[in-house]
PDB file of N, CA and C in Angstrom:
ATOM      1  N   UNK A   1       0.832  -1.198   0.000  1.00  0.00           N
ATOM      2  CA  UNK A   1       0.000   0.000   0.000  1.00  0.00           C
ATOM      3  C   UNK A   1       0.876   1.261   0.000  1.00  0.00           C
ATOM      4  N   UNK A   2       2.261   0.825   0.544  1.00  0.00           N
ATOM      5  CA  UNK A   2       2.720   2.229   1.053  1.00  0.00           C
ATOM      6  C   UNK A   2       3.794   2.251  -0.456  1.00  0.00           C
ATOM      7  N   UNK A   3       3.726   1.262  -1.226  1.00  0.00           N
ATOM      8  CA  UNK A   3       4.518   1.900  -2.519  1.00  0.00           C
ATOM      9  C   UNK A   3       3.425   2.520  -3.783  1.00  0.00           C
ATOM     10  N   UNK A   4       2.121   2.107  -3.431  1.00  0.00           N
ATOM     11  CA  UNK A   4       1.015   2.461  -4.242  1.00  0.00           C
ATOM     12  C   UNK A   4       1.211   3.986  -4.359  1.00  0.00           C
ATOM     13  N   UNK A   5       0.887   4.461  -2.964  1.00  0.00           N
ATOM     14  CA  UNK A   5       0.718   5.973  -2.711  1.00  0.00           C
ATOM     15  C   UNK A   5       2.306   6.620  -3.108  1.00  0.00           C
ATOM     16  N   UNK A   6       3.548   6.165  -2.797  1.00  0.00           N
ATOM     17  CA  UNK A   6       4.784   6.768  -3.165  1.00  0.00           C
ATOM     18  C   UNK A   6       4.693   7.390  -4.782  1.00  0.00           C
ATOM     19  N   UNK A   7       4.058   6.075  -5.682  1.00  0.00           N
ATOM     20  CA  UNK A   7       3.999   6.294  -6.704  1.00  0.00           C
ATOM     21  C   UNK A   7       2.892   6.729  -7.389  1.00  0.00           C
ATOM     22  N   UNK A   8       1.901   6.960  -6.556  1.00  0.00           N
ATOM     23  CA  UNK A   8       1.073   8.651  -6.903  1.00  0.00           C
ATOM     24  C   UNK A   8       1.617  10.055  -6.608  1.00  0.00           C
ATOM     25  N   UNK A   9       2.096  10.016  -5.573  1.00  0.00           N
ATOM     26  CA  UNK A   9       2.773  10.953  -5.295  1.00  0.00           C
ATOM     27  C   UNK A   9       4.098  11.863  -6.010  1.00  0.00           C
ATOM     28  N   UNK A  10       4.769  10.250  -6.826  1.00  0.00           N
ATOM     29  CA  UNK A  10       5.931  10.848  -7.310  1.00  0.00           C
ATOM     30  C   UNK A  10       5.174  11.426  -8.895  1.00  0.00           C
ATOM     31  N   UNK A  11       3.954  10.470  -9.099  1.00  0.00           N
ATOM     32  CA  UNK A  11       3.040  10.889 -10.411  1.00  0.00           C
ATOM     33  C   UNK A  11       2.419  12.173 -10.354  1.00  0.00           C
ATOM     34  N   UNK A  12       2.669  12.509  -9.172  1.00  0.00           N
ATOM     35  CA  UNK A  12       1.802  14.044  -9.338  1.00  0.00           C
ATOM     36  C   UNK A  12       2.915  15.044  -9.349  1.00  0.00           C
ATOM     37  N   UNK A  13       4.272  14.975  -8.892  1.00  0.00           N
ATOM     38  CA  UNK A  13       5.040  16.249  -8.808  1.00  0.00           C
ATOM     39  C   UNK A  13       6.278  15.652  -9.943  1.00  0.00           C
ATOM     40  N   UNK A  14       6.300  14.335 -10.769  1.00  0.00           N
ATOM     41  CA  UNK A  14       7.084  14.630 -12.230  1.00  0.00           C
ATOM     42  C   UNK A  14       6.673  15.611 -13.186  1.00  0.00           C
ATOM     43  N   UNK A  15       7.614  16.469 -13.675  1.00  0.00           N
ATOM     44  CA  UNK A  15       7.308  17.279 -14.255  1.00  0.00           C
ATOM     45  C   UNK A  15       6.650  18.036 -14.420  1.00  0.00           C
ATOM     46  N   UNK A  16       5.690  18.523 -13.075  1.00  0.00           N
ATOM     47  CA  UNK A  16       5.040  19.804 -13.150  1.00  0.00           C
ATOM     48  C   UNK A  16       4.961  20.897 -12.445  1.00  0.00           C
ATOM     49  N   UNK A  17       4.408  21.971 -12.135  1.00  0.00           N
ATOM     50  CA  UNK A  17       5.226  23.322 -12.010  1.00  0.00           C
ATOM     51  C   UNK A  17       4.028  23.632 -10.823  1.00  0.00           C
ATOM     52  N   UNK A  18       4.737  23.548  -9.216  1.00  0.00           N
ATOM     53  CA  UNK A  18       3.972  23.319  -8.584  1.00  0.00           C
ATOM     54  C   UNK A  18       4.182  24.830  -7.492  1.00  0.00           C
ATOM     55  N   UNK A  19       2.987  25.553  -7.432  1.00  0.00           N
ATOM     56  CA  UNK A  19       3.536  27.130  -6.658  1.00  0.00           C
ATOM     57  C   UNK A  19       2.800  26.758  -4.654  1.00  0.00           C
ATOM     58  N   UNK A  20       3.831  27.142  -4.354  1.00  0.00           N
ATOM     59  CA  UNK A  20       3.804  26.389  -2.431  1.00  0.00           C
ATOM     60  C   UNK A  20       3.118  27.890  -2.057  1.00  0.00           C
ATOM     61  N   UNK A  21       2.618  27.857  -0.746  1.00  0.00           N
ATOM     62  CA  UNK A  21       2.221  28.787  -0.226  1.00  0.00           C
ATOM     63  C   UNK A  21       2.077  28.362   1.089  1.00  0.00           C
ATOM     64  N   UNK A  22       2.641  29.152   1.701  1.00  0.00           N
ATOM     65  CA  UNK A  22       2.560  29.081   3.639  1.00  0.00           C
ATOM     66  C   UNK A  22       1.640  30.130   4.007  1.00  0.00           C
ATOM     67  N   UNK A  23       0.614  29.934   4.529  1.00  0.00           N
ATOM     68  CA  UNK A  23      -0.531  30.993   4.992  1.00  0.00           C
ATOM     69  C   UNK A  23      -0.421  31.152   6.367  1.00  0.00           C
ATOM     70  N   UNK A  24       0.531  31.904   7.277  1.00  0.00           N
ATOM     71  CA  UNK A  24       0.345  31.469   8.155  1.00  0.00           C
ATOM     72  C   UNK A  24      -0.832  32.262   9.480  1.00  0.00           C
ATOM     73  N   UNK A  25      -1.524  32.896   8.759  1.00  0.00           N
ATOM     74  CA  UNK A  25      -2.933  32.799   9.399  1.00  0.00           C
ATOM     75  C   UNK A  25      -3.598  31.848   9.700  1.00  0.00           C
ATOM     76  N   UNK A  26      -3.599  31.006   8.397  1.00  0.00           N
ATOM     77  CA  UNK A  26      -4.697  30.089   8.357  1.00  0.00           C
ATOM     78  C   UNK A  26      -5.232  28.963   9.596  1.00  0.00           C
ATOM     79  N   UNK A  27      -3.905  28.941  10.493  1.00  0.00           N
ATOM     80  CA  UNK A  27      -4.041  28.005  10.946  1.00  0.00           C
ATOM     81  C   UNK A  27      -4.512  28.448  12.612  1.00  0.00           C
ATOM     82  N   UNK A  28      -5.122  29.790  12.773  1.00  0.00           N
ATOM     83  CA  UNK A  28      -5.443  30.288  13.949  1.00  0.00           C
ATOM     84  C   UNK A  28      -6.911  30.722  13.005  1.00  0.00           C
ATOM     85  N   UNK A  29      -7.061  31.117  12.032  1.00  0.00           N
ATOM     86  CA  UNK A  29      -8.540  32.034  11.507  1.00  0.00           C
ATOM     87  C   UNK A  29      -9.429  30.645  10.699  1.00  0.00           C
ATOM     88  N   UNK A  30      -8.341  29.607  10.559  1.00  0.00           N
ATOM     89  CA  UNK A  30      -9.660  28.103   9.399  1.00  0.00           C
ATOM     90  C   UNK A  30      -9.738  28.569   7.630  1.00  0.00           C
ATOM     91  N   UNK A  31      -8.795  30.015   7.438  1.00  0.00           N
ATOM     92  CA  UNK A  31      -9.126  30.330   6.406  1.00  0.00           C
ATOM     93  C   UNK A  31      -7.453  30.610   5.109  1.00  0.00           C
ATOM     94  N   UNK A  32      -7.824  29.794   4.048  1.00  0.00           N
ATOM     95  CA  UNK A  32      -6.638  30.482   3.382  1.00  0.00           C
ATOM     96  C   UNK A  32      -7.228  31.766   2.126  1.00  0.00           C
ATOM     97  N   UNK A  33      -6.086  32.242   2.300  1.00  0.00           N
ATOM     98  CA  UNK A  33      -6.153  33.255   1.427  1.00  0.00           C
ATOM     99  C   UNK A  33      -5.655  33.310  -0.128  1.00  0.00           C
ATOM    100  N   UNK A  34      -6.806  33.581  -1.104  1.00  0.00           N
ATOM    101  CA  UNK A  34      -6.430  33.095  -2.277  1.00  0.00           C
ATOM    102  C   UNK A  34      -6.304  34.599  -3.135  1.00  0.00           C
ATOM    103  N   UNK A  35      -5.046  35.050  -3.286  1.00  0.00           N
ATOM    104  CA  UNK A  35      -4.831  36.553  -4.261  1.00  0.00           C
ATOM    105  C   UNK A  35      -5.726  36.159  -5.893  1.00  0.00           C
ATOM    106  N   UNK A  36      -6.382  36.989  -5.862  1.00  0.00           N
ATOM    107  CA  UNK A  36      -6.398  37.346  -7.327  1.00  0.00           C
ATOM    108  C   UNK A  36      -6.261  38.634  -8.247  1.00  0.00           C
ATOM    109  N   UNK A  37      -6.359  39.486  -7.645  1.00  0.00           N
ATOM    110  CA  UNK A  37      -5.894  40.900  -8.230  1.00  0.00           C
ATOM    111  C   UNK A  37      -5.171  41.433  -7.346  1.00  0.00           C
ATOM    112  N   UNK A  38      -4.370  42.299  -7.100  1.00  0.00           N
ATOM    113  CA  UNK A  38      -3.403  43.591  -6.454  1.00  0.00           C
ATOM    114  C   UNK A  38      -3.096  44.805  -7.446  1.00  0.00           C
ATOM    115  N   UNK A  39      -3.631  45.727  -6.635  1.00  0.00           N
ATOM    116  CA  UNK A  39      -3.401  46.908  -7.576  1.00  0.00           C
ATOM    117  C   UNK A  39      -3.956  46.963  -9.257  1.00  0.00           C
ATOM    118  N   UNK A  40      -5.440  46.333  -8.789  1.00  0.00           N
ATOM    119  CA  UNK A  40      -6.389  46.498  -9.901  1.00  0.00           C
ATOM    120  C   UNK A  40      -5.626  45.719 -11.148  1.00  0.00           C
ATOM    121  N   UNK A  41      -4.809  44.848 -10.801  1.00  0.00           N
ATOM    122  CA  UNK A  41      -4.287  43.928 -12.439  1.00  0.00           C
ATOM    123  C   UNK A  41      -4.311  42.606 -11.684  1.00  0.00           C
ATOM    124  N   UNK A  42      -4.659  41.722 -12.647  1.00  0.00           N
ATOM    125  CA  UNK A  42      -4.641  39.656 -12.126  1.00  0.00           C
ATOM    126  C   UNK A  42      -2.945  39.879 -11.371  1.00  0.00           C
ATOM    127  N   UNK A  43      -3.208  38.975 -10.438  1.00  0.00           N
ATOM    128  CA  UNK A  43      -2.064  38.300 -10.194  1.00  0.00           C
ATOM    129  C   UNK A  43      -2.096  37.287  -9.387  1.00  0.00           C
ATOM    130  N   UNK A  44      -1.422  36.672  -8.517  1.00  0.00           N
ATOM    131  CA  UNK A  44      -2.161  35.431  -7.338  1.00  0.00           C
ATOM    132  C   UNK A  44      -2.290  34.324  -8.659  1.00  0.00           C
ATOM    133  N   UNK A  45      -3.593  33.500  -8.002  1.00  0.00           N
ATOM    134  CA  UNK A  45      -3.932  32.511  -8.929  1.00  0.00           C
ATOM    135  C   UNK A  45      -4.830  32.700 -10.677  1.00  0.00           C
ATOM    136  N   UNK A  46      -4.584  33.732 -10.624  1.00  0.00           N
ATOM    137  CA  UNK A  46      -5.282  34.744 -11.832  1.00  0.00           C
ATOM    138  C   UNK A  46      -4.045  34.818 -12.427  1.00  0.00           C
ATOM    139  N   UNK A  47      -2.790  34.646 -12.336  1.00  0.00           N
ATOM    140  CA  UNK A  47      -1.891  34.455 -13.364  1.00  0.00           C
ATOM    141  C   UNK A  47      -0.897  33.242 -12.848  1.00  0.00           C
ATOM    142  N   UNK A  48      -0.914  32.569 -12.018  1.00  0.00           N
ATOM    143  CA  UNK A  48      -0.254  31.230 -11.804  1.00  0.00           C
ATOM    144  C   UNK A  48      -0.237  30.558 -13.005  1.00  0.00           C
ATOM    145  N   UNK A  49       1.150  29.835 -13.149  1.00  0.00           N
ATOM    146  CA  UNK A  49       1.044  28.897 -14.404  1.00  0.00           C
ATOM    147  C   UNK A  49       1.485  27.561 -13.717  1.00  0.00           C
ATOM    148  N   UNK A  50       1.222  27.510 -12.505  1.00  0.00           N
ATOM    149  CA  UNK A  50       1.453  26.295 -11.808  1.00  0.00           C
ATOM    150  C   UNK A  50       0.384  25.522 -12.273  1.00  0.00           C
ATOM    151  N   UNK A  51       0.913  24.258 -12.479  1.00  0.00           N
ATOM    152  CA  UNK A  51      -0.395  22.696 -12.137  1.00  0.00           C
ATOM    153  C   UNK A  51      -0.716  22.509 -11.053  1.00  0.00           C
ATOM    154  N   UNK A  52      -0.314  22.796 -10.046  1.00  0.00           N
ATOM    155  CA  UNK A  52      -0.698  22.493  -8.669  1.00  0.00           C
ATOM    156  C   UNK A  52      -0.553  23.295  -7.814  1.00  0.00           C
ATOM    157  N   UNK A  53      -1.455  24.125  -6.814  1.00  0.00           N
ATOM    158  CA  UNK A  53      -0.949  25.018  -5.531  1.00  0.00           C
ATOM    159  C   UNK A  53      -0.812  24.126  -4.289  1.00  0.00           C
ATOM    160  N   UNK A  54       0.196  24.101  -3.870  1.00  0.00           N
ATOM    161  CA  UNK A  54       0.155  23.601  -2.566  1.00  0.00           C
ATOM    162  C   UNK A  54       0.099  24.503  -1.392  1.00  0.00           C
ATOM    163  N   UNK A  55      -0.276  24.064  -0.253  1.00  0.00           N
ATOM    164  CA  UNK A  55      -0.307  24.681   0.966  1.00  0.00           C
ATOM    165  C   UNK A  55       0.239  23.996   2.015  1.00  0.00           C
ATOM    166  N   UNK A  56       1.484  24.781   2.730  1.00  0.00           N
ATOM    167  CA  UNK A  56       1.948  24.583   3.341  1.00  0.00           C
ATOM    168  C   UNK A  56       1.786  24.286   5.219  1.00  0.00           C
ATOM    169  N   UNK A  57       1.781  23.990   6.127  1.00  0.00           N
ATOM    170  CA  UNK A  57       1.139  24.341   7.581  1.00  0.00           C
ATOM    171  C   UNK A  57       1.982  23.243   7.757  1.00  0.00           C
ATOM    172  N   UNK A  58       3.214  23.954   8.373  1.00  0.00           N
ATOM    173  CA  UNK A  58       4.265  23.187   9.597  1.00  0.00           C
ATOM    174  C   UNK A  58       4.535  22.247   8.441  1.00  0.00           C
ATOM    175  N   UNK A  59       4.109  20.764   9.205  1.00  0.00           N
ATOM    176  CA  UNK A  59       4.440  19.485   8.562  1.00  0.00           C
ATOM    177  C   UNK A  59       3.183  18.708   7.717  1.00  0.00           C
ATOM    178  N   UNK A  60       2.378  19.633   7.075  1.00  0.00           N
ATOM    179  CA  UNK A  60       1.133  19.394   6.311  1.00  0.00           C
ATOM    180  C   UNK A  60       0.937  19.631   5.287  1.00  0.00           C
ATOM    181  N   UNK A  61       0.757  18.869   4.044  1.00  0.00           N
ATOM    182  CA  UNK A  61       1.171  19.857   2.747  1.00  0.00           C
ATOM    183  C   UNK A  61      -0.373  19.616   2.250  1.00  0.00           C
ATOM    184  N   UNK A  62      -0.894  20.392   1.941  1.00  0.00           N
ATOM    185  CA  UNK A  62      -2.268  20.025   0.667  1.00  0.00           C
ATOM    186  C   UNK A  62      -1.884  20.705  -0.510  1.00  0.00           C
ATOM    187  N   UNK A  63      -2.294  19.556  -1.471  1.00  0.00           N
ATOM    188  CA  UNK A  63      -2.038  19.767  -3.151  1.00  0.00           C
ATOM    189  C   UNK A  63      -3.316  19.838  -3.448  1.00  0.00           C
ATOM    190  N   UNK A  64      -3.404  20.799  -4.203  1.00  0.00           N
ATOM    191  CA  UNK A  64      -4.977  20.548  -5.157  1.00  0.00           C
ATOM    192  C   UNK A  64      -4.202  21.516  -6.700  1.00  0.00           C
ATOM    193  N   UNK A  65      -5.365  20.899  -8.069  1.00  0.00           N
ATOM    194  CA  UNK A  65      -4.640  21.347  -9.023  1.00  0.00           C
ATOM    195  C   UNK A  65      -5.161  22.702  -9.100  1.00  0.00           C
ATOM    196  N   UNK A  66      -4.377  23.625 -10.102  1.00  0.00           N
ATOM    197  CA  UNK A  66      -4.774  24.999  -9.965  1.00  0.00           C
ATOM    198  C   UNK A  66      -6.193  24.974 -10.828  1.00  0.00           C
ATOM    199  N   UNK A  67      -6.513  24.515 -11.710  1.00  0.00           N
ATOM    200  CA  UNK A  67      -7.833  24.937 -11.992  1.00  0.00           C
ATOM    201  C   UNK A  67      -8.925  24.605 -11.568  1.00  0.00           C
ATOM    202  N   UNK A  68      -8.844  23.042 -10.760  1.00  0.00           N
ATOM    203  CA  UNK A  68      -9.825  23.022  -9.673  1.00  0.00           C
ATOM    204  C   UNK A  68      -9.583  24.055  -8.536  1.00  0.00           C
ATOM    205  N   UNK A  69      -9.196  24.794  -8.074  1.00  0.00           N
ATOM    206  CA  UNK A  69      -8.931  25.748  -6.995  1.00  0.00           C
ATOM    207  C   UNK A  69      -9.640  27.200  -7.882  1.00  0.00           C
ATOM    208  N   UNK A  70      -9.182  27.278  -9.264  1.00  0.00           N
ATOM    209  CA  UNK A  70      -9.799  28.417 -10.186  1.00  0.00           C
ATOM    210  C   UNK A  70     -11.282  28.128  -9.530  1.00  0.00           C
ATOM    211  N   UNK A  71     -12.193  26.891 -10.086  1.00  0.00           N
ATOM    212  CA  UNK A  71     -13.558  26.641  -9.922  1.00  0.00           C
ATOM    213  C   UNK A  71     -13.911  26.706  -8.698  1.00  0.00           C
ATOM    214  N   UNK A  72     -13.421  26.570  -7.814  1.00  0.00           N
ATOM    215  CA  UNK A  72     -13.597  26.833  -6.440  1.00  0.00           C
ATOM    216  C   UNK A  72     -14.288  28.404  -5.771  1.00  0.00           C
ATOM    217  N   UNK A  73     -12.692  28.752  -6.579  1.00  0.00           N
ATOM    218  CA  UNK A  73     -13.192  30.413  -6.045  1.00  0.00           C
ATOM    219  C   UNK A  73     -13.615  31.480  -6.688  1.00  0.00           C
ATOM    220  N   UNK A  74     -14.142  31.428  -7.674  1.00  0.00           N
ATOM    221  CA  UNK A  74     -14.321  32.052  -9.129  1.00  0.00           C
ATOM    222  C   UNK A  74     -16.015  32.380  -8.687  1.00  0.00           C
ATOM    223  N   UNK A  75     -16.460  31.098  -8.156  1.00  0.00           N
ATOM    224  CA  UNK A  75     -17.930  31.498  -7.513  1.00  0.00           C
ATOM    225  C   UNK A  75     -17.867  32.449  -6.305  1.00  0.00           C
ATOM    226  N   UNK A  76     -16.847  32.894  -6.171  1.00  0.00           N
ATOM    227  CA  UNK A  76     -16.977  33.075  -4.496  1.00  0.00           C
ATOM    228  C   UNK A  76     -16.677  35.149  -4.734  1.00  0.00           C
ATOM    229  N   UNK A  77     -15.833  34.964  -5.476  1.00  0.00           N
ATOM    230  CA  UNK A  77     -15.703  36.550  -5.911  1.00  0.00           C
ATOM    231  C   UNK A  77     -16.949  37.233  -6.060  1.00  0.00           C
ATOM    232  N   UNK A  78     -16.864  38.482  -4.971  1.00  0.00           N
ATOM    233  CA  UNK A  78     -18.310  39.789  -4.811  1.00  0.00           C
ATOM    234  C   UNK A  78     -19.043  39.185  -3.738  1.00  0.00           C
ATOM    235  N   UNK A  79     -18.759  38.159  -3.104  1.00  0.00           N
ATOM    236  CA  UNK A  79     -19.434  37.245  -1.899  1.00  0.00           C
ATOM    237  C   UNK A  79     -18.910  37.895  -0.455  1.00  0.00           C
ATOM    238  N   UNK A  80     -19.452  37.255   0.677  1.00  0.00           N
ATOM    239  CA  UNK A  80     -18.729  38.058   1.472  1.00  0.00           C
ATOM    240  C   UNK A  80     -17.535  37.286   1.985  1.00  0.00           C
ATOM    241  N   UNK A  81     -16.791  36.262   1.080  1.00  0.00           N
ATOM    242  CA  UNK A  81     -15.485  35.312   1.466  1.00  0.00           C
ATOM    243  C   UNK A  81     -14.187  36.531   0.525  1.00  0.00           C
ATOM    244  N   UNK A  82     -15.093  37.677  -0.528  1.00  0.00           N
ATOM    245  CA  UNK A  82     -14.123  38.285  -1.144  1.00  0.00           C
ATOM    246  C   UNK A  82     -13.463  39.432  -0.454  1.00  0.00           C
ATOM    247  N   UNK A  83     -11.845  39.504  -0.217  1.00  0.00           N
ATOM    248  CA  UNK A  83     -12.045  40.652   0.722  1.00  0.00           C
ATOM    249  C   UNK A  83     -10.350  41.179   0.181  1.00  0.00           C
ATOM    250  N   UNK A  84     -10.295  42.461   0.738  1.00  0.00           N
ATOM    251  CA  UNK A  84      -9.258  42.503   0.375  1.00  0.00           C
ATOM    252  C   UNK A  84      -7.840  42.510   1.302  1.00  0.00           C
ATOM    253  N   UNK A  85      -6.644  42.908   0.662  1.00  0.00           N
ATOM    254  CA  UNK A  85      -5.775  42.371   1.725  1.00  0.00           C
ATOM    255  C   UNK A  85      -4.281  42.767   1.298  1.00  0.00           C
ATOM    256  N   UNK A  86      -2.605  42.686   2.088  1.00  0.00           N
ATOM    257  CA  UNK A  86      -1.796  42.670   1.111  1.00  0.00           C
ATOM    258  C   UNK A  86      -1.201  44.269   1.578  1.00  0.00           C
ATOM    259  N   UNK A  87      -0.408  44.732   1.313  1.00  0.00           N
ATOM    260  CA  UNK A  87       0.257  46.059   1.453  1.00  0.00           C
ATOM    261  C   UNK A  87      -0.848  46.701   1.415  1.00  0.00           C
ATOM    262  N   UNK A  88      -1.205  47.754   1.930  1.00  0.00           N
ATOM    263  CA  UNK A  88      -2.348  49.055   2.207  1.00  0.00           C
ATOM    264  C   UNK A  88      -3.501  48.438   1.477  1.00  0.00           C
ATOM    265  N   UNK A  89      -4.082  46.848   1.692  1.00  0.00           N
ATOM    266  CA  UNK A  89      -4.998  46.609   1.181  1.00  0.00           C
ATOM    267  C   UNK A  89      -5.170  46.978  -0.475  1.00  0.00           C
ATOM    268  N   UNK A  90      -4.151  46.692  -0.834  1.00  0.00           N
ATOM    269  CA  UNK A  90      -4.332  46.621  -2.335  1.00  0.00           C
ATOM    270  C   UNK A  90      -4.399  45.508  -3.258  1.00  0.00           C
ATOM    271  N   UNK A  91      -4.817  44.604  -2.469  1.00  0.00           N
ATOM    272  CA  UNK A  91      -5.035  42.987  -3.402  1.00  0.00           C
ATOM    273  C   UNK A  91      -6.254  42.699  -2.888  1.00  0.00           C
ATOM    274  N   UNK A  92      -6.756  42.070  -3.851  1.00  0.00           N
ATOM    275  CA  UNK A  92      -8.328  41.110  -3.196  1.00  0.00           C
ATOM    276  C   UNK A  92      -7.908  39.812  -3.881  1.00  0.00           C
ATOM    277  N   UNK A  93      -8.938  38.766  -2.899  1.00  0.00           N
ATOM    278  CA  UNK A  93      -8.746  37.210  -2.482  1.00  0.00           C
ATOM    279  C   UNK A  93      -9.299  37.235  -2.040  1.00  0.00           C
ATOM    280  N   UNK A  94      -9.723  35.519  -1.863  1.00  0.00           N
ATOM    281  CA  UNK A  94     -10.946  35.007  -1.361  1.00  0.00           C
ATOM    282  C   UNK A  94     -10.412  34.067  -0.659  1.00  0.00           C
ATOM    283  N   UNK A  95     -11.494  34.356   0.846  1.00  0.00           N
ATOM    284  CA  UNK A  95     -11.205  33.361   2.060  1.00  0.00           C
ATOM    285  C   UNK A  95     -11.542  32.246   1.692  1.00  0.00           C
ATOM    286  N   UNK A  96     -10.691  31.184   1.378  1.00  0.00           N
ATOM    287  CA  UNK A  96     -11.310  29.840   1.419  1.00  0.00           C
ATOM    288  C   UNK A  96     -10.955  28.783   2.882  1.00  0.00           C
ATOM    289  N   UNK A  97     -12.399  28.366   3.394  1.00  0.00           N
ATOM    290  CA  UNK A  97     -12.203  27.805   4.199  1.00  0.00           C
ATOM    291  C   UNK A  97     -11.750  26.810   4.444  1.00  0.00           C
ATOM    292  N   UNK A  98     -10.971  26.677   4.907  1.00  0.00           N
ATOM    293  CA  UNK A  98     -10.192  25.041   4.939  1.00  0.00           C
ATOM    294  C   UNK A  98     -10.988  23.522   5.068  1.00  0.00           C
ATOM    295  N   UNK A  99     -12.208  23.770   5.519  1.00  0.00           N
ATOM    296  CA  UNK A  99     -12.802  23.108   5.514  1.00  0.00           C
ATOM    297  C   UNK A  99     -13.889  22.651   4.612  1.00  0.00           C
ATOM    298  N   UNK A 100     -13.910  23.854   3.442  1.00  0.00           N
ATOM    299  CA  UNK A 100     -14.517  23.698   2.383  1.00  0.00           C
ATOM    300  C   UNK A 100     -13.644  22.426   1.523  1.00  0.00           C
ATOM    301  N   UNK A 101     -12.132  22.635   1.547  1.00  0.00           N
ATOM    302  CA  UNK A 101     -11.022  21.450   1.067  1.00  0.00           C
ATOM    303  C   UNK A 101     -11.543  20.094   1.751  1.00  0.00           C
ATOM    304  N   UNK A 102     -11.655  19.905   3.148  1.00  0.00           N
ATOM    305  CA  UNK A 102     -12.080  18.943   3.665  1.00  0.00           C
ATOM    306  C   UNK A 102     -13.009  18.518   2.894  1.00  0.00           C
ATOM    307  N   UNK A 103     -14.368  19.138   2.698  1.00  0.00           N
ATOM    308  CA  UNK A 103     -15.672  18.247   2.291  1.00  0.00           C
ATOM    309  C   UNK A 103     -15.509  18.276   0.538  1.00  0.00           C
ATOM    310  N   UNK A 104     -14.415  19.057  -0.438  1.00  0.00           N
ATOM    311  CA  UNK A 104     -14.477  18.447  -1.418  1.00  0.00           C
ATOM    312  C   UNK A 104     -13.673  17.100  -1.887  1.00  0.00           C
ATOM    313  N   UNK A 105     -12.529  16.846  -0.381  1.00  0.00           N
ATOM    314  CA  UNK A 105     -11.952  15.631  -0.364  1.00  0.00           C
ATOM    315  C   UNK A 105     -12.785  14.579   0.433  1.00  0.00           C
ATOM    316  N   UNK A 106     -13.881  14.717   0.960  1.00  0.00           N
ATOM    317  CA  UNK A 106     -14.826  13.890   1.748  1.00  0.00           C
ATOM    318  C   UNK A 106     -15.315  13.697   0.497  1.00  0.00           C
ATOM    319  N   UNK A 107     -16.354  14.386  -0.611  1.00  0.00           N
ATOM    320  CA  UNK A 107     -17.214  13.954  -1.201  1.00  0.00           C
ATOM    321  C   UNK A 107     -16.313  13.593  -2.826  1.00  0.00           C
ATOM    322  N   UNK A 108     -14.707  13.140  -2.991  1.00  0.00           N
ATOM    323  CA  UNK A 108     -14.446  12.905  -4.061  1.00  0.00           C
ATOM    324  C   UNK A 108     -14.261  13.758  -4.996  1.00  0.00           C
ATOM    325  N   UNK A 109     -14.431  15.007  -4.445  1.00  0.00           N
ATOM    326  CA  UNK A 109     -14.416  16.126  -5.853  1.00  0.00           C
ATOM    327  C   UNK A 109     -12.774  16.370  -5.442  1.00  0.00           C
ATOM    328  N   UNK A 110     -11.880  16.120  -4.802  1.00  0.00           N
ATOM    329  CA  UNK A 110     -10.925  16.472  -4.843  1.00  0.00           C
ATOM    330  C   UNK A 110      -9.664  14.980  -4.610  1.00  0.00           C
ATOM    331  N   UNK A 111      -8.878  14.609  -5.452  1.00  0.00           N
ATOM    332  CA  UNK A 111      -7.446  13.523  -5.319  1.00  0.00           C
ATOM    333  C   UNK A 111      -6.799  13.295  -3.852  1.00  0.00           C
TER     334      UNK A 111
END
């Protein structure tokens, strides 16, 4: 079992372009923070060319791919999870709750 998973694991980070992120709020507020604009132009996951964002916490890594994370929060922008943030509040992102990750890996929508 434990070479099954090695070799998903090594299948998910050959050759692809994977952007890490340490939130370290997240782990006192339940919430990560996802950039998509600063200073009124895309940037964050609005111009990532990563396959995968990971998130970092201590000794915890979660992978999810970037365009399932796009579909995620794409609904959520003008909601009240959209907020802004970042040097003098000049970026907006959306709170995603960590536990929203939980129940799309409970119900299979997420690897």
């Amino acid at each position: 079992m434990g070479q099954i998973a090695e070799k998903q694991v090594a299948d998910l980070l050959q050759d692809k372009k994977i952007e890490v992120k340490r939130d370290l709020k997240a782990k006192t507020t339940g919430n990560l923070y996802i950039e998509y604009e600063s200073r009124g132009k895309p940037s964050g996951i609005s111009r990532s060319e990563a396959d995968y964002w990971c998130f970092a916490f201590e000794n915890l890594f979660i992978f999810i791919e970037t365009t399932k994370l796009k579909e995620i929060i794409e609904p959520m922008k003008g909601s009240t999870m959209d907020k802004r943030g970042g040097d003098k509040n000049s970026s907006k992102g959306i709170l995603l709750p960590l536990e929203r990750l939980t129940e799309l890996k409970n119900n299979g929508e997420l690897s």
